[in-house]
PDB file of N, CA and C in Angstrom:
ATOM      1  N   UNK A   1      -0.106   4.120  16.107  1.00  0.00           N
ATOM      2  CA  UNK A   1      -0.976   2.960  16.034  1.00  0.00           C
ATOM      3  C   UNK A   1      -0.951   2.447  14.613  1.00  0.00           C
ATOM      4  N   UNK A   2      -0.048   1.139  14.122  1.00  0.00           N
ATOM      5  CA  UNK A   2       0.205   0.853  12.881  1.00  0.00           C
ATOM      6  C   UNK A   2      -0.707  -0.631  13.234  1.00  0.00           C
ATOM      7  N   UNK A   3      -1.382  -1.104  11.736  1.00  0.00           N
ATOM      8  CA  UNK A   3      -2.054  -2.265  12.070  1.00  0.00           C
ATOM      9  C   UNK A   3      -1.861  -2.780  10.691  1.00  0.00           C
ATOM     10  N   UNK A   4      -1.516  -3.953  10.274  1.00  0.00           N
ATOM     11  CA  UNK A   4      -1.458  -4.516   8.842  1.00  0.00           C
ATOM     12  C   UNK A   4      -2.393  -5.795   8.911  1.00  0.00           C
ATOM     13  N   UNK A   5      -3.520  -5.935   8.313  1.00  0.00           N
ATOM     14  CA  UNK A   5      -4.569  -6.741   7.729  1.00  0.00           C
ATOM     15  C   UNK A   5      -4.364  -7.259   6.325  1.00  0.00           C
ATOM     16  N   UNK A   6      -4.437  -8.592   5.856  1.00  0.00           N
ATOM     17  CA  UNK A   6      -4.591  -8.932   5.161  1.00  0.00           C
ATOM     18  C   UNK A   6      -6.098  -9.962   4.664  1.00  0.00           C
ATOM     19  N   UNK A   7      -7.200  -9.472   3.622  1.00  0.00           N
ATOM     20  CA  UNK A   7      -8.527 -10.062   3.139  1.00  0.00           C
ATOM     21  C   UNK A   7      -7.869 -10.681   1.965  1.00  0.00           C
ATOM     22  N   UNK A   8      -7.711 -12.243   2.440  1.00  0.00           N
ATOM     23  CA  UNK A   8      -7.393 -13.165   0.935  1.00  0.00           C
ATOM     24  C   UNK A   8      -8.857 -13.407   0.181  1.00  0.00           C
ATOM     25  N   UNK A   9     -10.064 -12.728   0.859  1.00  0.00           N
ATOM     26  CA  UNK A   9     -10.948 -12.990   0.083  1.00  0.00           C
ATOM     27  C   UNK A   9     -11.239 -12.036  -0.837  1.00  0.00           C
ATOM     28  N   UNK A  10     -10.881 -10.423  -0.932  1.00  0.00           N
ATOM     29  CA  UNK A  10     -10.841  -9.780  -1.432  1.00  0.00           C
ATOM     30  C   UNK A  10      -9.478  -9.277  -1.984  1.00  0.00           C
ATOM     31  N   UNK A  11      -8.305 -10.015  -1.569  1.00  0.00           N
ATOM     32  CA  UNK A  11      -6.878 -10.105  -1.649  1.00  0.00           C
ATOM     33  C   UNK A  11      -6.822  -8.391  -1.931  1.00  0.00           C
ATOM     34  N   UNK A  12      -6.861  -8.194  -0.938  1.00  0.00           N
ATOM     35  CA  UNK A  12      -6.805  -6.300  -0.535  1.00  0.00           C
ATOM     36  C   UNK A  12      -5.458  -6.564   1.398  1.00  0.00           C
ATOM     37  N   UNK A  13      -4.674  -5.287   1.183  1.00  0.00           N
ATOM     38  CA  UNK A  13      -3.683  -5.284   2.192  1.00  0.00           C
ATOM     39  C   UNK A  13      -4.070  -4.114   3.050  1.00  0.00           C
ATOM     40  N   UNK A  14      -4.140  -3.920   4.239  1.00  0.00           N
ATOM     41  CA  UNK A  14      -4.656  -2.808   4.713  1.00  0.00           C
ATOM     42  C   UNK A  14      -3.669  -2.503   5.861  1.00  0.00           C
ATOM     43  N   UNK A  15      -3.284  -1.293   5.650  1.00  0.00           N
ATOM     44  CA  UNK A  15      -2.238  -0.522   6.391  1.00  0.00           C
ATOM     45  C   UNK A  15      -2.430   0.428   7.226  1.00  0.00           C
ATOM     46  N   UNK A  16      -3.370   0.773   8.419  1.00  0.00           N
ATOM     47  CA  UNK A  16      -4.047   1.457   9.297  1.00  0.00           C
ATOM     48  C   UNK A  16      -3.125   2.227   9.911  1.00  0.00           C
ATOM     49  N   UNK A  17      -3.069   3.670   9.599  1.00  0.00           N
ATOM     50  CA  UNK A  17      -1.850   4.238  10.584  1.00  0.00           C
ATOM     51  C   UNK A  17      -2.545   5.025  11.115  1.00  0.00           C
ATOM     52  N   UNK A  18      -4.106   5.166  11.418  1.00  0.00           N
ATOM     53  CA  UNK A  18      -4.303   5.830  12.309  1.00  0.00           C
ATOM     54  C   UNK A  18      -6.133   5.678  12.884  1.00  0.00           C
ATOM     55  N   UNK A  19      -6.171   6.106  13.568  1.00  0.00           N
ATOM     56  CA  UNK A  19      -7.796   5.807  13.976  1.00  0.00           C
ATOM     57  C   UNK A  19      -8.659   7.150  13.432  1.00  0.00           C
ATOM     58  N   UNK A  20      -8.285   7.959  13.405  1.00  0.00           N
ATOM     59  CA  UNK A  20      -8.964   8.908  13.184  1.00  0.00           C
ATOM     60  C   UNK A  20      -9.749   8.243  11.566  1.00  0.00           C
ATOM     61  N   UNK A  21     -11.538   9.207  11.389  1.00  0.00           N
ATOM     62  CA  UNK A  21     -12.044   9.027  10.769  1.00  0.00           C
ATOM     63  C   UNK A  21     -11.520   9.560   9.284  1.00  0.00           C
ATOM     64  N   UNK A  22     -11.891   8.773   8.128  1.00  0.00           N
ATOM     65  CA  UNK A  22     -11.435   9.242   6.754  1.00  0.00           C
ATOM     66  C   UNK A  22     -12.647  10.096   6.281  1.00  0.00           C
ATOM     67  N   UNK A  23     -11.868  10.684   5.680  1.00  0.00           N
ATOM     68  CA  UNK A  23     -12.402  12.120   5.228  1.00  0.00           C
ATOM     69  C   UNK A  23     -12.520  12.222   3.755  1.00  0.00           C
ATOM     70  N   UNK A  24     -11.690  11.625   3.213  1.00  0.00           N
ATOM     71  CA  UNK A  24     -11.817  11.252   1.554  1.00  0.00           C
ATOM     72  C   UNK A  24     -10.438  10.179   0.902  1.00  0.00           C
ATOM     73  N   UNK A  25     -10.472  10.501  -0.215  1.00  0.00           N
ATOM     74  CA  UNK A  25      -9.778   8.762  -0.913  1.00  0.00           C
ATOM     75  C   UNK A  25      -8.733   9.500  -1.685  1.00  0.00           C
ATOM     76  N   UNK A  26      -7.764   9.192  -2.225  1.00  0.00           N
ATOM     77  CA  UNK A  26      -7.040   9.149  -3.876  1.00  0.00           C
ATOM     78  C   UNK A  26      -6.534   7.859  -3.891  1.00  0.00           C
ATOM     79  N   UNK A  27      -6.958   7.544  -5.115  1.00  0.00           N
ATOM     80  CA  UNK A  27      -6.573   6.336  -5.924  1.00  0.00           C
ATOM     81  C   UNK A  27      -5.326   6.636  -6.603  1.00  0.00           C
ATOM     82  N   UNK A  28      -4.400   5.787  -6.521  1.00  0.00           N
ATOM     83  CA  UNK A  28      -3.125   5.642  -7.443  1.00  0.00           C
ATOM     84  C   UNK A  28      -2.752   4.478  -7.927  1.00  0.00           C
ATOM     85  N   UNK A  29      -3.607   3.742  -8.829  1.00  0.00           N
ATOM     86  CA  UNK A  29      -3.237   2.066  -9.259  1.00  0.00           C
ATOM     87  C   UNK A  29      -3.790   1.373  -8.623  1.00  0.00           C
ATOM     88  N   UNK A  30      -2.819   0.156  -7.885  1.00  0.00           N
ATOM     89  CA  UNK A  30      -3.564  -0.463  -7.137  1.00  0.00           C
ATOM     90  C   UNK A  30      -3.581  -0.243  -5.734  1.00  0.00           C
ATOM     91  N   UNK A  31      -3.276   1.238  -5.954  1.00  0.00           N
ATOM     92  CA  UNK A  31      -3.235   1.955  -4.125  1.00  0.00           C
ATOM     93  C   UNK A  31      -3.720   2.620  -3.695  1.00  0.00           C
ATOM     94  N   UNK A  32      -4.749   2.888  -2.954  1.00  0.00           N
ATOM     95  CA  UNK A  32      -6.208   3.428  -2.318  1.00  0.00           C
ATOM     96  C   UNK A  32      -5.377   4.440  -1.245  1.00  0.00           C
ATOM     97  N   UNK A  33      -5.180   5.604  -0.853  1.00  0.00           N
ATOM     98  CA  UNK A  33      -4.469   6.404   0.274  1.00  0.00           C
ATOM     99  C   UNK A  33      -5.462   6.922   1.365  1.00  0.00           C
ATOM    100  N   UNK A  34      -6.135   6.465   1.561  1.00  0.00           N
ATOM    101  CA  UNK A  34      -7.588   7.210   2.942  1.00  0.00           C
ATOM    102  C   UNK A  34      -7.003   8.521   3.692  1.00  0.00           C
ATOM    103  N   UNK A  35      -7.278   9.342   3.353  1.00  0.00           N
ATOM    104  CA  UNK A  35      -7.024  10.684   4.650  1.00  0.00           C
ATOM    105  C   UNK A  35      -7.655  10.992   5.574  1.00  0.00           C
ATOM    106  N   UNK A  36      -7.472  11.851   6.615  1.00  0.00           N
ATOM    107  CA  UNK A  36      -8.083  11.928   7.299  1.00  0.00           C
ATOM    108  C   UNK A  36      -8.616  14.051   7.258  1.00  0.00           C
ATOM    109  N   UNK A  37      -9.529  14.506   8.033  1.00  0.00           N
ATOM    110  CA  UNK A  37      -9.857  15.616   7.748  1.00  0.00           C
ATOM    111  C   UNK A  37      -8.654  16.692   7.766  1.00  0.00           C
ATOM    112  N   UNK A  38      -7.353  16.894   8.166  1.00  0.00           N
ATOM    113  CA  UNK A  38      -6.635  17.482   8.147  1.00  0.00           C
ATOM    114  C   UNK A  38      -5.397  17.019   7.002  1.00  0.00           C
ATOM    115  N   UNK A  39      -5.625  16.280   6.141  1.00  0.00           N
ATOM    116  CA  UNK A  39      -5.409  15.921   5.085  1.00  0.00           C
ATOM    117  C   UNK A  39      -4.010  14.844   5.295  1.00  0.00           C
ATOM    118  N   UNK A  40      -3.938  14.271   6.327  1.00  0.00           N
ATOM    119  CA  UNK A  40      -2.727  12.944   7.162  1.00  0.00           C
ATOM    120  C   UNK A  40      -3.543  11.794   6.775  1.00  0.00           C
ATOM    121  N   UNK A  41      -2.303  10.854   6.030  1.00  0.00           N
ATOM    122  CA  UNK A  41      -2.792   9.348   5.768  1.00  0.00           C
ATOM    123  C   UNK A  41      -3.146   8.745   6.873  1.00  0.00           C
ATOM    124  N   UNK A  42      -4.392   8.653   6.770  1.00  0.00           N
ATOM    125  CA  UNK A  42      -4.970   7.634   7.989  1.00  0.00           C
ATOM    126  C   UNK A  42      -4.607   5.925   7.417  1.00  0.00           C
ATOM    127  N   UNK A  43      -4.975   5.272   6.284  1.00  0.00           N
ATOM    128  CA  UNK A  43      -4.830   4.257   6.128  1.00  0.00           C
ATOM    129  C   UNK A  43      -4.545   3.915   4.664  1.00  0.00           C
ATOM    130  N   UNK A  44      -3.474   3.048   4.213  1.00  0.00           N
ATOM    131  CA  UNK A  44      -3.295   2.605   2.519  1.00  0.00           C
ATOM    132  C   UNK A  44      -3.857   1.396   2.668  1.00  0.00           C
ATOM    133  N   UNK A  45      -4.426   1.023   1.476  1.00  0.00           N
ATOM    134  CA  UNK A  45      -4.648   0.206   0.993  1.00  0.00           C
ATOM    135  C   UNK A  45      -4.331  -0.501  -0.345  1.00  0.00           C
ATOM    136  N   UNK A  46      -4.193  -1.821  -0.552  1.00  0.00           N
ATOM    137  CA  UNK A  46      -3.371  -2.304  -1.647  1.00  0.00           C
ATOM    138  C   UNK A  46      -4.337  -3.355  -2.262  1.00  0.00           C
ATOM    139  N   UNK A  47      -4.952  -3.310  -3.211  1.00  0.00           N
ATOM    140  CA  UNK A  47      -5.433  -4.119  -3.940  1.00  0.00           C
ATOM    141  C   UNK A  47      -4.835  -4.837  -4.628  1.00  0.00           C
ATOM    142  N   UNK A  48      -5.443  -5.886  -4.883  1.00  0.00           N
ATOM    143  CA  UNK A  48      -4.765  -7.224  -5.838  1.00  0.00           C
ATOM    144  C   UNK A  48      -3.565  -7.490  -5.404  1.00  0.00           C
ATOM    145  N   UNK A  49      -3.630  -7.406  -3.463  1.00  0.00           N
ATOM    146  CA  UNK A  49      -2.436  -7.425  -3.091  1.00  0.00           C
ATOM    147  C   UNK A  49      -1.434  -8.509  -3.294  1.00  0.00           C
ATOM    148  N   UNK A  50      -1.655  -9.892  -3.890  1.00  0.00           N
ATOM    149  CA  UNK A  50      -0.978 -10.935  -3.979  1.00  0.00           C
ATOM    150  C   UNK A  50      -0.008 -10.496  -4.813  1.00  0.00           C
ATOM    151  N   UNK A  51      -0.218 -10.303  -6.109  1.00  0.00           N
ATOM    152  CA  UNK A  51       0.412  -9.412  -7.529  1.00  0.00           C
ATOM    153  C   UNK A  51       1.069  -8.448  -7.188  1.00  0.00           C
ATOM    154  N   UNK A  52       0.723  -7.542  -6.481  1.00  0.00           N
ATOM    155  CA  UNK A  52       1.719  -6.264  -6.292  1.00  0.00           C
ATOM    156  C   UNK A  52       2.520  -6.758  -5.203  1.00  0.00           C
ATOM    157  N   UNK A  53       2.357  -7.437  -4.290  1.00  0.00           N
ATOM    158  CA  UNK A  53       3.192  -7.823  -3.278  1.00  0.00           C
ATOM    159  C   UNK A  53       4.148  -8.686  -4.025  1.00  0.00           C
ATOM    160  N   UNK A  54       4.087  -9.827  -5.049  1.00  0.00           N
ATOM    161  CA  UNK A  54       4.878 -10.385  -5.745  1.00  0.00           C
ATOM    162  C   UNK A  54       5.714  -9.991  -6.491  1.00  0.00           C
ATOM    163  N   UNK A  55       5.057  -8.904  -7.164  1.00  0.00           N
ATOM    164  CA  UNK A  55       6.177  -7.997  -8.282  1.00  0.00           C
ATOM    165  C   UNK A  55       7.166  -6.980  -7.417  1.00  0.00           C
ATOM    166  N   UNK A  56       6.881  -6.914  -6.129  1.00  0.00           N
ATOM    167  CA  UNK A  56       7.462  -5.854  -4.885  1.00  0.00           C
ATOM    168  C   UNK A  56       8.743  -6.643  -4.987  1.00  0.00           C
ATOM    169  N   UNK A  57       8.479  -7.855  -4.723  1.00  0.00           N
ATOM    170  CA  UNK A  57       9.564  -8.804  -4.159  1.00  0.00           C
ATOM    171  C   UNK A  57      10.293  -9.187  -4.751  1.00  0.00           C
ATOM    172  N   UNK A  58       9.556  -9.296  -6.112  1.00  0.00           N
ATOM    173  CA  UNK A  58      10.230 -10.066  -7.562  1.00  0.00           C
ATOM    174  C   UNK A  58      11.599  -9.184  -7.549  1.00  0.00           C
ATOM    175  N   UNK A  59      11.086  -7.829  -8.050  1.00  0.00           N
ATOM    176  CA  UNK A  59      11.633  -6.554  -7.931  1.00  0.00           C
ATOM    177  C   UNK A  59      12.941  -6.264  -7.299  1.00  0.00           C
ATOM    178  N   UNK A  60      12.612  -6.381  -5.519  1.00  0.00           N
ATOM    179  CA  UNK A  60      13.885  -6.258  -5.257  1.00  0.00           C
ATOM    180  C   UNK A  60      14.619  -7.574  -5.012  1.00  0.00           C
ATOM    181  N   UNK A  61      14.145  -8.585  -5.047  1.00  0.00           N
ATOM    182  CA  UNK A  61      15.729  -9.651  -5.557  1.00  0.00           C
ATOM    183  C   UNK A  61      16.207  -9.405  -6.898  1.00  0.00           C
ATOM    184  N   UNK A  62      15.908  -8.924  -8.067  1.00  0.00           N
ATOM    185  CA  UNK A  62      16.542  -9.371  -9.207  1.00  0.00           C
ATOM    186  C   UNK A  62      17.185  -7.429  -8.924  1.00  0.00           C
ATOM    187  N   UNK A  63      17.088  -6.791  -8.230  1.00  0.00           N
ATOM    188  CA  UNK A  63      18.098  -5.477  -8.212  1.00  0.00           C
ATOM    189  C   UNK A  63      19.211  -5.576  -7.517  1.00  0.00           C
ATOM    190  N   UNK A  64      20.398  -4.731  -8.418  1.00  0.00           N
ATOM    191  CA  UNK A  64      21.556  -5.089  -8.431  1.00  0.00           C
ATOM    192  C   UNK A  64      22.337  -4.188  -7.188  1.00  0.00           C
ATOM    193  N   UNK A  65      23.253  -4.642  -6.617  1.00  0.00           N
ATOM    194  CA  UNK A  65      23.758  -4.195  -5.248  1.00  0.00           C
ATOM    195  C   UNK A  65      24.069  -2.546  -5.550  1.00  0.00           C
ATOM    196  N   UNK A  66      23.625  -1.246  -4.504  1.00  0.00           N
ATOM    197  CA  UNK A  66      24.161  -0.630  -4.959  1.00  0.00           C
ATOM    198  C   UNK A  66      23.057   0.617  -5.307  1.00  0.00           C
ATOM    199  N   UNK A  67      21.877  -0.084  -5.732  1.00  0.00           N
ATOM    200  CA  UNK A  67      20.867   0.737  -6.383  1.00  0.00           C
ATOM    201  C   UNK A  67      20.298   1.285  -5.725  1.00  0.00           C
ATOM    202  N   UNK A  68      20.173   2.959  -5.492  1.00  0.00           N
ATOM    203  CA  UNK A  68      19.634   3.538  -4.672  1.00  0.00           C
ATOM    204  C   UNK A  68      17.887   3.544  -4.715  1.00  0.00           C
ATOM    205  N   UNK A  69      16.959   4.124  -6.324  1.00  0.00           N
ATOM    206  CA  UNK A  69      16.166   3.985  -6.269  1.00  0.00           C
ATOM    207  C   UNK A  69      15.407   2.768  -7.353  1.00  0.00           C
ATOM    208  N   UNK A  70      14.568   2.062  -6.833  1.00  0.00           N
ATOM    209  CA  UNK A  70      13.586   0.883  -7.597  1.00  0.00           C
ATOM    210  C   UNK A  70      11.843   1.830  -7.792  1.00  0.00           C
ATOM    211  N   UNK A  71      11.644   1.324  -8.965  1.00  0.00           N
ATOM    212  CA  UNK A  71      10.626   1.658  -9.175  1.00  0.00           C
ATOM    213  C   UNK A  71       9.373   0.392  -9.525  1.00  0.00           C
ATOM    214  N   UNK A  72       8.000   0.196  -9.222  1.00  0.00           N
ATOM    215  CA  UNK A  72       7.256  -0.657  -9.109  1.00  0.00           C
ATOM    216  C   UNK A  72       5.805   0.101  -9.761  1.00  0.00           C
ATOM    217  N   UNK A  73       5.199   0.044 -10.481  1.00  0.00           N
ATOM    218  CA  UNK A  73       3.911  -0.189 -11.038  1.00  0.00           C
ATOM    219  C   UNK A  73       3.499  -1.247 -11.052  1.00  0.00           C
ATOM    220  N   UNK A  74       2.424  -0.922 -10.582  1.00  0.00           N
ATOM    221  CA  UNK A  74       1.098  -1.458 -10.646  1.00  0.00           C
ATOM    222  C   UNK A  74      -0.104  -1.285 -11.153  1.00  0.00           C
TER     223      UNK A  74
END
């Protein structure tokens, strides 16, 4: 059960991979990871998703044919 939401009012991206209830958080930048009690990503979340979604993209057009790994901060 995958669900992708986008709040342009809070320009937050929400990536639901599961129904089960969250159990606690880690923050990594602008990326929120929700678990669930057996410690499985229930849902990511992406803040200031316009920006990180832009620099995602920016990102991989200007990489050169060939390149196995890209890296992105946020």
């Amino acid at each position: 059960m995958n669900k992708v939401t986008y709040d342009g009012v809070g320009d937050t991206l929400s990536i639901l991979l599961s129904k089960k209830q969250i159990a606690y958080a880690e923050e990594h930048g602008a990326v929120i990871v929700n678990y669930d009690a057996k410690g499985k990503p229930a849902e990511i979340e992406i803040l200031n998703a316009s920006k990180f979604m832009g620099d995602l993209l920016s990102t991989i057009i200007k990489a050169k044919a060939g390149e196995k790994q890209l890296e992105i901060t946020a």
